[in-house]
Protein backbone atom coordinates (compact mmCIF):
# COMPACT_ATOMS: atom_id res chain seq x y z
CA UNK A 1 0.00 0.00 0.00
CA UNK A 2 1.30 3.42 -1.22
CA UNK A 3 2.18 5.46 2.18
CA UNK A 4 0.14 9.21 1.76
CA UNK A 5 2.82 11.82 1.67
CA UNK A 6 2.36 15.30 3.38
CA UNK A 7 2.45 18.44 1.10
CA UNK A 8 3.93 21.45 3.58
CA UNK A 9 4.29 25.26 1.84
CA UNK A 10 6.31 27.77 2.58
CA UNK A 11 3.08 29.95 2.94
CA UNK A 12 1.87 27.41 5.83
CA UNK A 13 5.25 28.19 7.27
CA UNK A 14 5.50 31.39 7.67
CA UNK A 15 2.15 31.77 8.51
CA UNK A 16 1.46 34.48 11.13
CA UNK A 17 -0.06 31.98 13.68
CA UNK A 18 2.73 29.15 13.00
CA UNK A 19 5.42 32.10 13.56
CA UNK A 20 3.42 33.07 17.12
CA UNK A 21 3.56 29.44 18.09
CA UNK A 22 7.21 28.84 16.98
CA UNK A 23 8.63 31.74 18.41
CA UNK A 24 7.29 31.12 22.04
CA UNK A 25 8.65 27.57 21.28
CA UNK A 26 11.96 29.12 20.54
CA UNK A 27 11.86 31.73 23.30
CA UNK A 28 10.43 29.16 26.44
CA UNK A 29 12.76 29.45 29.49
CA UNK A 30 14.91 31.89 27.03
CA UNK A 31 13.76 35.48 27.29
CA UNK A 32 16.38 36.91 28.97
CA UNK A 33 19.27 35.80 26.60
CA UNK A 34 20.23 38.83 24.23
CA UNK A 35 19.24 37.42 21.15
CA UNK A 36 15.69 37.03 22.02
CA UNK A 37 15.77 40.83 23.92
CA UNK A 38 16.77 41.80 20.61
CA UNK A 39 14.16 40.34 18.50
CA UNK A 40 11.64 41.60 20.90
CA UNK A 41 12.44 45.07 20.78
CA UNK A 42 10.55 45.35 17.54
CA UNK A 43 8.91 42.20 17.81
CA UNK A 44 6.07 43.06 14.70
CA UNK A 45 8.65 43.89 12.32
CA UNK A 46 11.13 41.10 13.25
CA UNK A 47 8.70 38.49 12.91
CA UNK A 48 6.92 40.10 9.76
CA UNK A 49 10.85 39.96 8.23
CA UNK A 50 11.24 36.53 9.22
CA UNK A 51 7.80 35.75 7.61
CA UNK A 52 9.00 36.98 4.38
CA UNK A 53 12.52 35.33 4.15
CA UNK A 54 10.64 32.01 4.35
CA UNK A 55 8.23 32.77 1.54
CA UNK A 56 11.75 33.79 -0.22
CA UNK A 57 13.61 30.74 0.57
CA UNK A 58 16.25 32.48 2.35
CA UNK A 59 15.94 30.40 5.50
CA UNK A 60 17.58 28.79 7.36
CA UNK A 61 20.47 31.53 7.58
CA UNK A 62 22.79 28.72 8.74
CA UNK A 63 24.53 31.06 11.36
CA UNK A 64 25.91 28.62 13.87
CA UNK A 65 27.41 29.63 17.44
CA UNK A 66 29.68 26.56 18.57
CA UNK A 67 31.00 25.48 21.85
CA UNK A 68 31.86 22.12 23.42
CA UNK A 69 29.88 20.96 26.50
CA UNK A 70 31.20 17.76 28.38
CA UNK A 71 28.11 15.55 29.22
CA UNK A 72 30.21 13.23 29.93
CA UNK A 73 32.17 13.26 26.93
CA UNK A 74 32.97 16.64 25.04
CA UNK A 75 30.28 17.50 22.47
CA UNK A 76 30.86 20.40 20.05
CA UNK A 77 27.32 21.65 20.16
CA UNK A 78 26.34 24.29 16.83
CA UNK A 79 23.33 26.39 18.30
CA UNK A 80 21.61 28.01 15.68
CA UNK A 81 21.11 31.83 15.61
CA UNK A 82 17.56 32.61 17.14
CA UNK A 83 15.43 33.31 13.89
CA UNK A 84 16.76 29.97 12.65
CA UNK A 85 15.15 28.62 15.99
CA UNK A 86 12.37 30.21 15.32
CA UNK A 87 12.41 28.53 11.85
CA UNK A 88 13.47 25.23 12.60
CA UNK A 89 9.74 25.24 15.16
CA UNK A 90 8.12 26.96 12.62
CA UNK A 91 8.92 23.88 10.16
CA UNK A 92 8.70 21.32 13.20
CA UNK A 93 5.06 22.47 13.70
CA UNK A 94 3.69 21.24 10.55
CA UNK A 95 6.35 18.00 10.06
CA UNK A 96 7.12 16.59 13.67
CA UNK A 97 3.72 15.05 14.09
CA UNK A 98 3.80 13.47 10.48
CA UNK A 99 7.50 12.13 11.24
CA UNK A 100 6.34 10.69 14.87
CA UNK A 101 2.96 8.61 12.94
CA UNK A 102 5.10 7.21 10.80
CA UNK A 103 7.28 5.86 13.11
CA UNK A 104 6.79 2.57 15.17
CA UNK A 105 6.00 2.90 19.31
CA UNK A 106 10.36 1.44 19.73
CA UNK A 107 11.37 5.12 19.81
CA UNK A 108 11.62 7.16 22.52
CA UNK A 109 12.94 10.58 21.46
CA UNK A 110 11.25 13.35 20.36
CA UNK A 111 7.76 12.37 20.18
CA UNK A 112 5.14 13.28 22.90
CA UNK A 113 3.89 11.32 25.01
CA UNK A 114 7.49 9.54 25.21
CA UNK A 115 10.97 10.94 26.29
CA UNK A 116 13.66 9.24 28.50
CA UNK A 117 11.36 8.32 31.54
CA UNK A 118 9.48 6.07 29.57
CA UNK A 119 12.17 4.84 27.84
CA UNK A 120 13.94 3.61 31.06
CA UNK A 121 10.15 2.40 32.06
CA UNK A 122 10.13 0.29 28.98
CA UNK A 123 13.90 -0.91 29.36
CA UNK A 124 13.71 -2.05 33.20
CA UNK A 125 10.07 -4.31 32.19
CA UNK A 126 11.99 -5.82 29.63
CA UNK A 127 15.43 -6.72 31.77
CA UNK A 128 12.55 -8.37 34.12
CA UNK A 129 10.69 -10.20 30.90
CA UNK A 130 13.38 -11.26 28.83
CA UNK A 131 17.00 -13.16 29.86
CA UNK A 132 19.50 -11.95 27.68
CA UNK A 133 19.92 -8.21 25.87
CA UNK A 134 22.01 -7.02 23.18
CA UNK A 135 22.71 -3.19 23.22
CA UNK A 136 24.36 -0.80 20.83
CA UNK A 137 25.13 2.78 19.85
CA UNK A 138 26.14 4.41 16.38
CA UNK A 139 29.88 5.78 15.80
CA UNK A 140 29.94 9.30 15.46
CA UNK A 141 25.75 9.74 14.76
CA UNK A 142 25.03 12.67 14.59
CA UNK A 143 28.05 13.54 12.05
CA UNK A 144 27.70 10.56 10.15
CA UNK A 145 24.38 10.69 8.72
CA UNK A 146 24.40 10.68 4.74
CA UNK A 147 22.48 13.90 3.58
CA UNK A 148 21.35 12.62 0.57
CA UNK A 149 20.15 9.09 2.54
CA UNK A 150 18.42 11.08 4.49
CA UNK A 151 16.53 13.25 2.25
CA UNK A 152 15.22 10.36 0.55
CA UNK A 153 13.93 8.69 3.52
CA UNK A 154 12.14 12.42 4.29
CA UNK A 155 10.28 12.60 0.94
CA UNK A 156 8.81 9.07 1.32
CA UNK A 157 6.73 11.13 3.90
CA UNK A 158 6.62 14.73 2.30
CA UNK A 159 5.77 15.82 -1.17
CA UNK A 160 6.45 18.73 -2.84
CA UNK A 161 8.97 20.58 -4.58
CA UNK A 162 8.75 23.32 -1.83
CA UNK A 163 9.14 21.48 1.34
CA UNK A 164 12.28 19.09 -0.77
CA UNK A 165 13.92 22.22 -1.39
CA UNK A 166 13.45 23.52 1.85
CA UNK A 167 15.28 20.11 3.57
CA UNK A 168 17.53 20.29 1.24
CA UNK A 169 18.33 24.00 2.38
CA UNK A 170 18.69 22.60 6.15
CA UNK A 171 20.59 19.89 5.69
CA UNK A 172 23.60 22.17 3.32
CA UNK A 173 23.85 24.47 6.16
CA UNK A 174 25.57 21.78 7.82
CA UNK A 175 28.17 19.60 7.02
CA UNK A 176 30.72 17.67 9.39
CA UNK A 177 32.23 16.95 6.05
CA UNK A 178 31.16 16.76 2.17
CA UNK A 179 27.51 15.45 2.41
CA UNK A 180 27.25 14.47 5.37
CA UNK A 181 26.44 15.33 9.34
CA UNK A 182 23.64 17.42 11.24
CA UNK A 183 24.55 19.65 13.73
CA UNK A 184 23.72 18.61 17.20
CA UNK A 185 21.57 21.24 19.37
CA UNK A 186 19.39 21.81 16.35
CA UNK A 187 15.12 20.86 17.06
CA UNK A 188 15.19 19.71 13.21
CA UNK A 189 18.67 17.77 14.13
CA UNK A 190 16.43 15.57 16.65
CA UNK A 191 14.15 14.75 14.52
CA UNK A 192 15.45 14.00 11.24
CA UNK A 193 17.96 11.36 13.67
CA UNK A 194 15.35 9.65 14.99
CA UNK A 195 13.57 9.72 12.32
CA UNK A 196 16.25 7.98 10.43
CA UNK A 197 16.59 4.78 12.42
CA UNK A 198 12.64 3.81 12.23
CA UNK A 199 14.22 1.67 9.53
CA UNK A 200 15.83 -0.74 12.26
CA UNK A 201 12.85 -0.42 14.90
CA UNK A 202 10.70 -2.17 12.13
CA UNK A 203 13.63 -4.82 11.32
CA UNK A 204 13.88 -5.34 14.94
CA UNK A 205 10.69 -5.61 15.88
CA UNK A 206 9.41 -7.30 13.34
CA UNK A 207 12.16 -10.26 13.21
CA UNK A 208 10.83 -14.07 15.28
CA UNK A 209 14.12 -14.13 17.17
CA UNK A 210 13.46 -10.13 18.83
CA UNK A 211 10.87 -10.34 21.94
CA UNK A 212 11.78 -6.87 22.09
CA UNK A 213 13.48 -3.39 21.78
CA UNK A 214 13.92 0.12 22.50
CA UNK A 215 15.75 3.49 20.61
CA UNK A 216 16.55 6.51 22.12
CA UNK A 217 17.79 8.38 19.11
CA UNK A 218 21.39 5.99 18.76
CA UNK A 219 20.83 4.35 21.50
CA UNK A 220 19.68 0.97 20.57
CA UNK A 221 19.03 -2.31 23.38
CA UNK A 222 16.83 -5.75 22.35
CA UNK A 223 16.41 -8.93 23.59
CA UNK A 224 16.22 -12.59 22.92
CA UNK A 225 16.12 -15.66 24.69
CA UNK A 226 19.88 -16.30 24.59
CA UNK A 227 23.08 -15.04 24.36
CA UNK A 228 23.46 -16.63 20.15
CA UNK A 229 20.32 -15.34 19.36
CA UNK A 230 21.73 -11.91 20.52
CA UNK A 231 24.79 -12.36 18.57
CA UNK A 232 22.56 -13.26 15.28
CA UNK A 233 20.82 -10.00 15.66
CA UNK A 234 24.07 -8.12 16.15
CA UNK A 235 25.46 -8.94 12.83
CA UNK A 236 22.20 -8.58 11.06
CA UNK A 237 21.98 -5.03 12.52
CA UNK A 238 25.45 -4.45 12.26
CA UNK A 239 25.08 -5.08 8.03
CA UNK A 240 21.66 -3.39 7.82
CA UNK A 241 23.12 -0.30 8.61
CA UNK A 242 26.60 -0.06 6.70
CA UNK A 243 24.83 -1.39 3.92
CA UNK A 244 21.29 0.70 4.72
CA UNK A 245 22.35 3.73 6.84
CA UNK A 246 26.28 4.11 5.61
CA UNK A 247 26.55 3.40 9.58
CA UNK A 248 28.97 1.99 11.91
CA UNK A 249 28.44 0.83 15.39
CA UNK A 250 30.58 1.57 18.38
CA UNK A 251 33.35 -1.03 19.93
CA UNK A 252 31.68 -0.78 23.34
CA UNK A 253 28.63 -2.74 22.59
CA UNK A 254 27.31 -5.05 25.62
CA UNK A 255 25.53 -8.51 25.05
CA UNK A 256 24.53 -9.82 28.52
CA UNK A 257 21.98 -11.35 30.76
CA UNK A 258 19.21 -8.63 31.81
CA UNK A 259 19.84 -9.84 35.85
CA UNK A 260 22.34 -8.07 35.50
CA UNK A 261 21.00 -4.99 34.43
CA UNK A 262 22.07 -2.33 32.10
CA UNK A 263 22.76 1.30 31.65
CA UNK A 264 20.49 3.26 29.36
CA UNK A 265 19.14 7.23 29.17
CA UNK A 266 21.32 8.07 31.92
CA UNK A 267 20.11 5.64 34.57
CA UNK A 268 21.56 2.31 36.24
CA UNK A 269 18.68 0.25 35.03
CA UNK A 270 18.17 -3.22 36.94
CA UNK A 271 15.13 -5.68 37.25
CA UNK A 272 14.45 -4.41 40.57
CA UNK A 273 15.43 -0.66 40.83
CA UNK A 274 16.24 2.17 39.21
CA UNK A 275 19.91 4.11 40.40
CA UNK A 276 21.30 7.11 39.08
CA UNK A 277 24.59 6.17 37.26
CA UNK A 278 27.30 8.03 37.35
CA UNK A 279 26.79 10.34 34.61
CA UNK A 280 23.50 12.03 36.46
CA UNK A 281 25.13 12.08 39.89
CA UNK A 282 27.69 14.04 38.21
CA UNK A 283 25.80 16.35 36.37
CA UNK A 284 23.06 16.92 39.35
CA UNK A 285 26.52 17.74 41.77
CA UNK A 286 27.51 20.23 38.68
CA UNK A 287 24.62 21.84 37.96
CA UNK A 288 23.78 22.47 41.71
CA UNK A 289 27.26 24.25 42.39
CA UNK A 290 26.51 26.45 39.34
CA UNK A 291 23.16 27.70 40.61
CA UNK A 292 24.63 28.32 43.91
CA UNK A 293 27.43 30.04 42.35
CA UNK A 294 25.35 32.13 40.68
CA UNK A 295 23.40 33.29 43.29
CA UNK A 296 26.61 33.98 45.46
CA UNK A 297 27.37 36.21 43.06
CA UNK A 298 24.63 38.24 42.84
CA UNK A 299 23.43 37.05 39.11
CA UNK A 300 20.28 35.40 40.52
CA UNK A 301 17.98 36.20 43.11
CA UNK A 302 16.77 33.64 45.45
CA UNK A 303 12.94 32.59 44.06
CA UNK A 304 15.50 32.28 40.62
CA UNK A 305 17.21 29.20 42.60
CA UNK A 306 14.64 27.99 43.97
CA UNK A 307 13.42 27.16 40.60
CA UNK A 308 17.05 26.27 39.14
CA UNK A 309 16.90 23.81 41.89
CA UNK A 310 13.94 22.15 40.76
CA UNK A 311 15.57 21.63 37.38
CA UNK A 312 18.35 19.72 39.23
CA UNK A 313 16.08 17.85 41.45
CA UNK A 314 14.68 16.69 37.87
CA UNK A 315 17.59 15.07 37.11
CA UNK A 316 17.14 12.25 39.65
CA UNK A 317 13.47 11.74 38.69
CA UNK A 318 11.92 8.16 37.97
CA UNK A 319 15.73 6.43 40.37
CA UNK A 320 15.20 5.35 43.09
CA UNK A 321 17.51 8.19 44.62
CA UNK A 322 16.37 9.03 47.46
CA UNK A 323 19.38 7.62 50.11
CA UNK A 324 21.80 9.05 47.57
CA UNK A 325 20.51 12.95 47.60
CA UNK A 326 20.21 12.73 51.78
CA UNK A 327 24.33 11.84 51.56
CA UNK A 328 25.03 14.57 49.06
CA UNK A 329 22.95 17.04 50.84
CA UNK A 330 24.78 15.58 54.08
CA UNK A 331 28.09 16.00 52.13
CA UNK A 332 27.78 19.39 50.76
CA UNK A 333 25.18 21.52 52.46
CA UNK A 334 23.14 23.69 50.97
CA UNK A 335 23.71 27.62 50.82
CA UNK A 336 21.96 29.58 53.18
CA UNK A 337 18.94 31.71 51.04
């Protein structure tokens, strides 16, 4: 059966309404930063110019601000200028929801409803269903991914010489070398990655020797009922996507039984319980001196940590953490507010 492509215009995009909705996207949590104080000082006229560069084809501008971030491992993040941003939701507002129907219920990024709670929900049933699990990430993902692979796998859902042209516009601002990469920290970024792997959720799931799986973007884990049947899978997967995806997988791939649990999304996940692993300790210890830092120094004012704090306290949600945070709160007290 022929799948029913989506026809998306430039007109829809830069419609007035679509802009409204994309730039409060763009601009959640973000108001104070200068690029958004800027656009706001003549908001009308900003966002009627931004209007008018879509219908002209002249976005995305593909100005790019770069900086590493180490979480854990250094990540040279390209943050788009804001009226990209604005863009990029703009664009997202009309093809997100088409991308996350035609993809099958295995992913767990980018697609409401979903996210890394429920992935590690999903994972820890699984580890107590199933004995043995093969897991895998991609080499290099982001950077790696073919533009020209991709854009064929994106007009299987979209039609239109328009919207083609306009993903072909995205994906050339970019390029981690000649035809290839997408530039992590962008919203179209997320999805057109996870959008890309559906291809090995359905071969996964659909295959007699799977009882299971779950993605989170590159992050791929299934199961079997024993430790060859994992290893079949592995080199199946392993040729689908060199030969599929022009993908390689990582040397640190794990093929174990599930009592003994695994590490996925940022969590320790084990039949039983769900720990923090050392990744989120770290990052909730980091993120909790920089607030507190901050409002040492005068930069925030205390209802402004308060809610910082709840950001951090987010990081331990769905673990069972609760023994930990009493010994780090025991360790290193909290500032006096």
């Amino acid at each position: 059966m022929a799948v029913k492509r989506t026809t998306i215009t430039l007109e829809a995009i830069a419609e007035r309404k679509n802009l409204l909705l994309a730039f409060n996207k763009a601009a959640k949590g973000k108001r104070y930063r200068r690029d958004v104080c800027a656009f706001m000082l003549d908001f009308d006229a900003n966002l009627n110019a931004l209007g008018e560069d879509i219908r002209k084809a002249h976005l995305p501008y593909g100005r790019y601000r770069e900086f590493l971030v180490f979480d854990p491992k250094k990540r040279l993040i390209h943050a788009a200028c804001f009226e990209d941003r604005v863009f990029h939701h703009a664009l997202m507002n009309l093809a997100g929801g088409r991308l996350e129907r035609s993809m099958v219920n295995e992913s767990y990024a980018c697609s409401l409803g979903k996210g890394i709670h429920k992935a590690v929900e999903r994972v820890q049933r699984n580890l107590q269903a199933h004995s043995w699990y093969g897991q895998i990430d991609i080499d290099a993902y982001f950077a790696s991914i073919p533009h020209e692979s991709l854009l064929a796998l994106l007009m299987c859902r979209f039609k239109g010489g328009a919207v083609k042209a306009q993903f072909q516009r995205i994906l050339a601002s970019h390029e981690r070398e000649p035809g290839k990469g997408l530039p992590i920290g962008s919203l179209t970024s997320q999805y057109f990655a996870n959008f890309y792997l559906d291809g090995l959720d359905r071969l996964l799931s659909e295959h007699p020797l799977v009882n299971a799986n779950v993605r989170y973007m590159d992050d791929i884990i299934w199961w079997c009922d024993s430790r060859e049947d994992v290893h079949i899978i592995l080199e199946m997967v392993r040729e689908w996507l060199n030969r599929e995806r022009g993908l390689t997988i990582k040397t640190n791939l794990q093929i174990q039984a599930s009592k003994q649990g695994t590490t996925f999304c940022g969590s320790r996940i084990l039949p039983g319980t769900v720990r923090l692993s050392r990744r989120r300790k770290k990052r909730y210890q980091q993120r909790r001196h920089y607030w507190e830092q901050k409002y040492l120094a005068g930069e925030i004012d205390a209802q402004q940590l308060q809610q910082a704090q709840s950001s951090v306290h987010a990081i331990t949600h769905g673990t069972d953490s609760l023994h930990w945070r009493s010994e780090n709160l025991r360790r290193h007290p909290p500032i006096d507010v």
